[in-house]
Every structure is written in structure tokens, then in C-alpha cells.
Protein backbone atom coordinates (compact mmCIF):
# COMPACT_ATOMS: atom_id res chain seq x y z
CA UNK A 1 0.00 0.00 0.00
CA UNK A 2 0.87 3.80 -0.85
CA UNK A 3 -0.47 6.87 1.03
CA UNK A 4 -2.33 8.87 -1.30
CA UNK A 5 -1.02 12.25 -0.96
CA UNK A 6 -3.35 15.32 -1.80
CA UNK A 7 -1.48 18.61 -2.24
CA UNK A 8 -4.87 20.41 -3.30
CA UNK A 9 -8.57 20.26 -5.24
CA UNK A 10 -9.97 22.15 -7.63
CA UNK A 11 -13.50 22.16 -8.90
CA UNK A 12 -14.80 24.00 -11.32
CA UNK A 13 -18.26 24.55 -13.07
CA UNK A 14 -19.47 26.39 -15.89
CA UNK A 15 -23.20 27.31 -17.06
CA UNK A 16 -24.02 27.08 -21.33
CA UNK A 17 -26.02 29.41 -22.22
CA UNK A 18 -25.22 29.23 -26.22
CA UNK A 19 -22.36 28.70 -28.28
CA UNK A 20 -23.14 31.28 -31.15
CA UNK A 21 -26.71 29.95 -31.80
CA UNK A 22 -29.93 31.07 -29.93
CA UNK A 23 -29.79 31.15 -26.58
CA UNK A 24 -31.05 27.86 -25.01
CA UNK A 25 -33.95 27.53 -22.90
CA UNK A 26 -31.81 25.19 -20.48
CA UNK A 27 -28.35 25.88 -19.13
CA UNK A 28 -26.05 23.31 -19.78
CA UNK A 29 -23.44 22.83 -16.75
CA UNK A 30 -20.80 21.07 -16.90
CA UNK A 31 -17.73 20.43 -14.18
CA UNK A 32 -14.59 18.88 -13.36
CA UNK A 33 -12.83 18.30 -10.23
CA UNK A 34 -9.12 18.05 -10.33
CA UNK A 35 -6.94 16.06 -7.37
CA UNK A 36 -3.14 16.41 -7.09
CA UNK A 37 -1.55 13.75 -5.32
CA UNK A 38 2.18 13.09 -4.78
CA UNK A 39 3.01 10.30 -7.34
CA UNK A 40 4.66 7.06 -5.66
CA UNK A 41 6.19 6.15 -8.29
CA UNK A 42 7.97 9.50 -9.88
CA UNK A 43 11.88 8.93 -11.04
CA UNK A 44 12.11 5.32 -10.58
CA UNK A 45 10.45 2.34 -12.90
CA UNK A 46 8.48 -0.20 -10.32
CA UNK A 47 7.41 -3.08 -12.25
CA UNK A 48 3.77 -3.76 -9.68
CA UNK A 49 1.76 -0.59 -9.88
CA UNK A 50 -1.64 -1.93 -9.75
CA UNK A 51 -2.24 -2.39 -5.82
CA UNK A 52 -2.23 1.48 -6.19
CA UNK A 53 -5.65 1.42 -7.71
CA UNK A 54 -7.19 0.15 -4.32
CA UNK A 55 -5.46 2.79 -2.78
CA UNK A 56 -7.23 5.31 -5.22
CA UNK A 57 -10.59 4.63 -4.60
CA UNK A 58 -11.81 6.51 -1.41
CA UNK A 59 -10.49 9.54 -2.99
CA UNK A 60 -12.28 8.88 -6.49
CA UNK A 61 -15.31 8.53 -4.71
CA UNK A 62 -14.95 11.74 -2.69
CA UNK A 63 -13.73 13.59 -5.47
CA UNK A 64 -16.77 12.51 -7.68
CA UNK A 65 -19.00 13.21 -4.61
CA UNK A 66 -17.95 16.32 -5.07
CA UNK A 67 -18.43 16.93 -8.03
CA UNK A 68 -21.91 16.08 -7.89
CA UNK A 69 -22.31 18.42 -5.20
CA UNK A 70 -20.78 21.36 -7.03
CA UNK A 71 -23.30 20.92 -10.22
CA UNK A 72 -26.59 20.28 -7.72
CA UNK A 73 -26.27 16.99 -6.33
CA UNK A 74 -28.84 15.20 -8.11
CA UNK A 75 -27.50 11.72 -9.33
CA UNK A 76 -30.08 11.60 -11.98
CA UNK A 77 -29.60 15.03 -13.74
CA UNK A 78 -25.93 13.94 -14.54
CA UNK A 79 -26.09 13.11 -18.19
CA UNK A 80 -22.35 12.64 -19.39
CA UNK A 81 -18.96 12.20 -17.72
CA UNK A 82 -15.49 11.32 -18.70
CA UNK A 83 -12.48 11.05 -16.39
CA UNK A 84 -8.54 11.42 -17.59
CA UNK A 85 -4.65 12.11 -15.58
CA UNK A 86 -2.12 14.16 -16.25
CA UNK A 87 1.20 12.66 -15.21
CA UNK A 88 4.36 14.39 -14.15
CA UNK A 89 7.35 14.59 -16.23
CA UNK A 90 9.33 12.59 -12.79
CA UNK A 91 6.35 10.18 -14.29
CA UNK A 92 5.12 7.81 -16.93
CA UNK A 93 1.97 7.43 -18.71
CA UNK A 94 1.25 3.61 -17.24
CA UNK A 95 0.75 5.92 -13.89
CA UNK A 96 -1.87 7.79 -15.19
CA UNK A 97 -3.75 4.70 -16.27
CA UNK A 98 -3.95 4.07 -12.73
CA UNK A 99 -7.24 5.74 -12.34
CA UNK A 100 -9.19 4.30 -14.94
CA UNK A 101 -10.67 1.84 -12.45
CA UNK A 102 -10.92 3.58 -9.70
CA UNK A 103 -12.37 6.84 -11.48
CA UNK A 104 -14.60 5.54 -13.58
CA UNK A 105 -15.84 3.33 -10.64
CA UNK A 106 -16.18 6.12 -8.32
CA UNK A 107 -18.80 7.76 -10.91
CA UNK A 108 -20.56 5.19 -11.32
CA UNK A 109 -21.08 4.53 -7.83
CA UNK A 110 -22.14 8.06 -6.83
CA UNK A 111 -24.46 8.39 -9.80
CA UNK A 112 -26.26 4.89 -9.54
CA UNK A 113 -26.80 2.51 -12.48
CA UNK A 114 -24.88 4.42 -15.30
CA UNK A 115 -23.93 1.76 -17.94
CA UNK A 116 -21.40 3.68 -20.33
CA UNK A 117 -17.87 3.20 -20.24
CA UNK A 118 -16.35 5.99 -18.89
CA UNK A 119 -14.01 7.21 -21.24
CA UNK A 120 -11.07 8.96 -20.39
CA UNK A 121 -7.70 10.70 -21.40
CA UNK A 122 -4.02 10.30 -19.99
CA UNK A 123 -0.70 12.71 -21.00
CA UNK A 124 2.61 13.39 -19.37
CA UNK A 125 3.02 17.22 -18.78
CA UNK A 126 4.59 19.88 -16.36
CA UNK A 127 2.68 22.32 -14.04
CA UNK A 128 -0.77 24.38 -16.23
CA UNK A 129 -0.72 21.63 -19.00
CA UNK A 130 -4.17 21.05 -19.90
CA UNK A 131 -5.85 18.48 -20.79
CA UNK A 132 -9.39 17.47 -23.38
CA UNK A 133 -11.32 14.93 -21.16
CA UNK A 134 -14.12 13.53 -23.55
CA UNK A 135 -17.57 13.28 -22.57
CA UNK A 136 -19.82 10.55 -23.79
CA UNK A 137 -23.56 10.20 -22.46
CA UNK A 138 -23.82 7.70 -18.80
CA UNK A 139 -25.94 5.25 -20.65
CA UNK A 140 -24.75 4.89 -24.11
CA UNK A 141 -21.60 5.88 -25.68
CA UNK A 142 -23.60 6.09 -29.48
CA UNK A 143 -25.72 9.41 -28.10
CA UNK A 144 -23.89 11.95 -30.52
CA UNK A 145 -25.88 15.01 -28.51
CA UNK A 146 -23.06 14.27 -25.59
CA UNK A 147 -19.89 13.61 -27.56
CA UNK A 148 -17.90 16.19 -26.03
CA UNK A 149 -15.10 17.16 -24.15
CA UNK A 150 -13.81 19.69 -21.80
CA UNK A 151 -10.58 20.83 -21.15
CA UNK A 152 -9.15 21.31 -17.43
CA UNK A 153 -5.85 22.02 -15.99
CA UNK A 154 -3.99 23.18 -12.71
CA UNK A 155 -1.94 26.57 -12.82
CA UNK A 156 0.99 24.70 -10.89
CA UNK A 157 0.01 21.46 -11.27
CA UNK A 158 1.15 18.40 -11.76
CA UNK A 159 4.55 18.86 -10.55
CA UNK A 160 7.00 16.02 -11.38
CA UNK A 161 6.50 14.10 -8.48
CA UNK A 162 2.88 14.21 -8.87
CA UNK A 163 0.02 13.41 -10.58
CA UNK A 164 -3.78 15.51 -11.74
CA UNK A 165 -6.27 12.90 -11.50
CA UNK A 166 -9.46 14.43 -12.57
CA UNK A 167 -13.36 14.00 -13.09
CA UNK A 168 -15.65 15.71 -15.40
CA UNK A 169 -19.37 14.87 -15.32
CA UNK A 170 -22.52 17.34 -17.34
CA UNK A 171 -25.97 17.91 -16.90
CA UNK A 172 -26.36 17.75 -21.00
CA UNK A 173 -25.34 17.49 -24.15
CA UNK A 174 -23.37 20.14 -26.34
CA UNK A 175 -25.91 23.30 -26.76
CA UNK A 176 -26.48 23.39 -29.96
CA UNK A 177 -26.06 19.53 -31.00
CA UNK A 178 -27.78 18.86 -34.28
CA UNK A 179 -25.87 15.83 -36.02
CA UNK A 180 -28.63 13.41 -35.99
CA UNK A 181 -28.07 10.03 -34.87
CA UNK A 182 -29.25 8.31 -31.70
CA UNK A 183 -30.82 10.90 -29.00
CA UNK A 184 -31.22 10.25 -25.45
CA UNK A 185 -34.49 9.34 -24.92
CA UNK A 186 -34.02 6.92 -27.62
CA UNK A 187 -32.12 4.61 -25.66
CA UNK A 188 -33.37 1.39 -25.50
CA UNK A 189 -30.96 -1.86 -24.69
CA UNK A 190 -29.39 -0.74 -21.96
CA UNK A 191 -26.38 -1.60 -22.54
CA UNK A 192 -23.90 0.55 -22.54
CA UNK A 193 -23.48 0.88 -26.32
CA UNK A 194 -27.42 2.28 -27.44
């Protein structure tokens, strides 16, 4: 076992009212919450990495807690999420990977019976690199109206040693979405896919 070392959180949330088109007659918010732990592993390769996951999940499932606090805590108006790391250079990318379990499971646990994978993003980067986290709708990763992404990033963060593990959930899909192709109340197998 590791300690998991928080330096500092960030959450952020922003409201959509229209992206060049009419005004919409709902606001579209979207967040992310950002954690920046101390990475165990910086400067050295350790070949067993994966007992770190474990060691990850109270603090995905705060951190998506959170975040569902910050945009109304409602499980069920949460439409899309998405989840992603940004690794210190002192780092490597397998590190990042370490929060697709426990991130993704953390969401899914906080928000109920979502069936979507959770998809998610992973770079190496110094302190303010951003990053694109994409979005795809909680029940079905073929809803086009939630195909998405939204960039986040830490002034000062991740420092080599550490790591930006974040979450990004929305209460909708992009404002203005008009591509066609399978809606959200359209969904009817349930299984993750339409």
C-alpha cells in the first residue's frame, strides 16, 4: 500500500447558455474536479503498480462526490462524464492509467446505475498543462448530442513528483447539438453501447 497524498482540489463549473446559436432555454453545466496527489512512483520504474488502484478509490469517490455536489447533487440530472490524468514529467503514462478503475468506478457509484464506459484521457506534462477529457452520455456511448469534451488544468500542477487525477461529469449534451443520430431518450438496450 501507498499513502495517497493530496497537495490540493480544484473544482470548477461552468453554465451554457449558447455557443453562437440562440440562446437555449436550459443551461447546460458542466464540471470537473481536479486532485493532485504526490506520485509514488515519480523517477524510478516499479514493475507492480496496480495495488495502487485500491489505494485510489476513497479519494475517487470523494472527489466525484464532489463533483456532484458542485453541479446540484442530483444523481439523476448527470447526463455525461469522462475522467482522464495528467502525469508528471518525474512520471510515466502507465501511472496515469492508474485511475481508470478507480475513477470511472467512483462515478458510477455516486451516480447509480450508469452503464457507459467511462471514457477517459491520460498525457505526461509539467505544471498548467491542460488536458481534453471527452464526454460521452452515462448510458450509451452512441448518443452523438453528448460527444464532447472539456478541457481542465492546474496553474501549478502536476509537478513532477505528482500526478492531476481528474473527473468531469454534465448535466447535458453540447448546446447546440444537431448531427442526428441516436438521441437520449431513444435509448433502448441498456447496454452501454445504445
Amino acid at each position: 500500500m501507498a499513502d495517497v497524498l493530496v497537495r490540493k482540489r480544484l473544482v470548477t463549473v461552468e453554465e451554457i447558455f449558447h455557443e453562437g446559436g440562440p440562446v437555449t432555454d436550459r443551461t447546460i453545466r458542466r464540471g470537473a474536479a481536479v486532485a493532485v496527489i504526490k506520485n509514488p512512483f515519480a523517477g524510478r520504474y516499479v514493475e507492480d503498480i496496480a495495488f495502487f488502484m485500491k489505494d485510489l478509490e476513497p479519494l475517487g469517490v470523494s472527489l466525484a462526490r464532489q463533483l456532484l455536489d458542485a453541479l446540484g447533487g442530483v444523481p439523476k440530472s448527470i447526463e455525461g462524464y469522462g475522467k482522464g490524468a495528467i502525469v508528471g514529467e518525474a512520471g510515466e503514462l502507465e501511472h496515469g492509467a492508474l485511475w481508470h478503475v478507480p475513477g470511472g468506478y467512483a462515478m458510477r457509484d455516486v451516480l447509480g446505475s450508469t452503464k457507459a464506459i467511462v471514457p477517459s484521457t491520460k498525457k505526461v506534462g509539467g505544471p498548467g498543462t491542460r488536458l481534453d477529457v471527452p464526454i460521452t452520455h452515462v448510458d450509451a456511448s452512441y448518443v452523438r448530442t453528448h460527444y464532447d469534451a472539456m478541457e481542465v488544468g492546474v496553474p501549478d500542477a502536476p509537478r513532477a513528483d505528482e500526478i492531476a487525477l481528474v473527473l468531469v461529469m454534465t448535466m447535458g449534451g453540447r448546446v447546440h447539438a444537431r448531427i442526428g443520430g441516436l438521441l437520449a431518450h431513444q435509448i433502448e438496450k441498456w447496454d452501454g453501447l445504445r
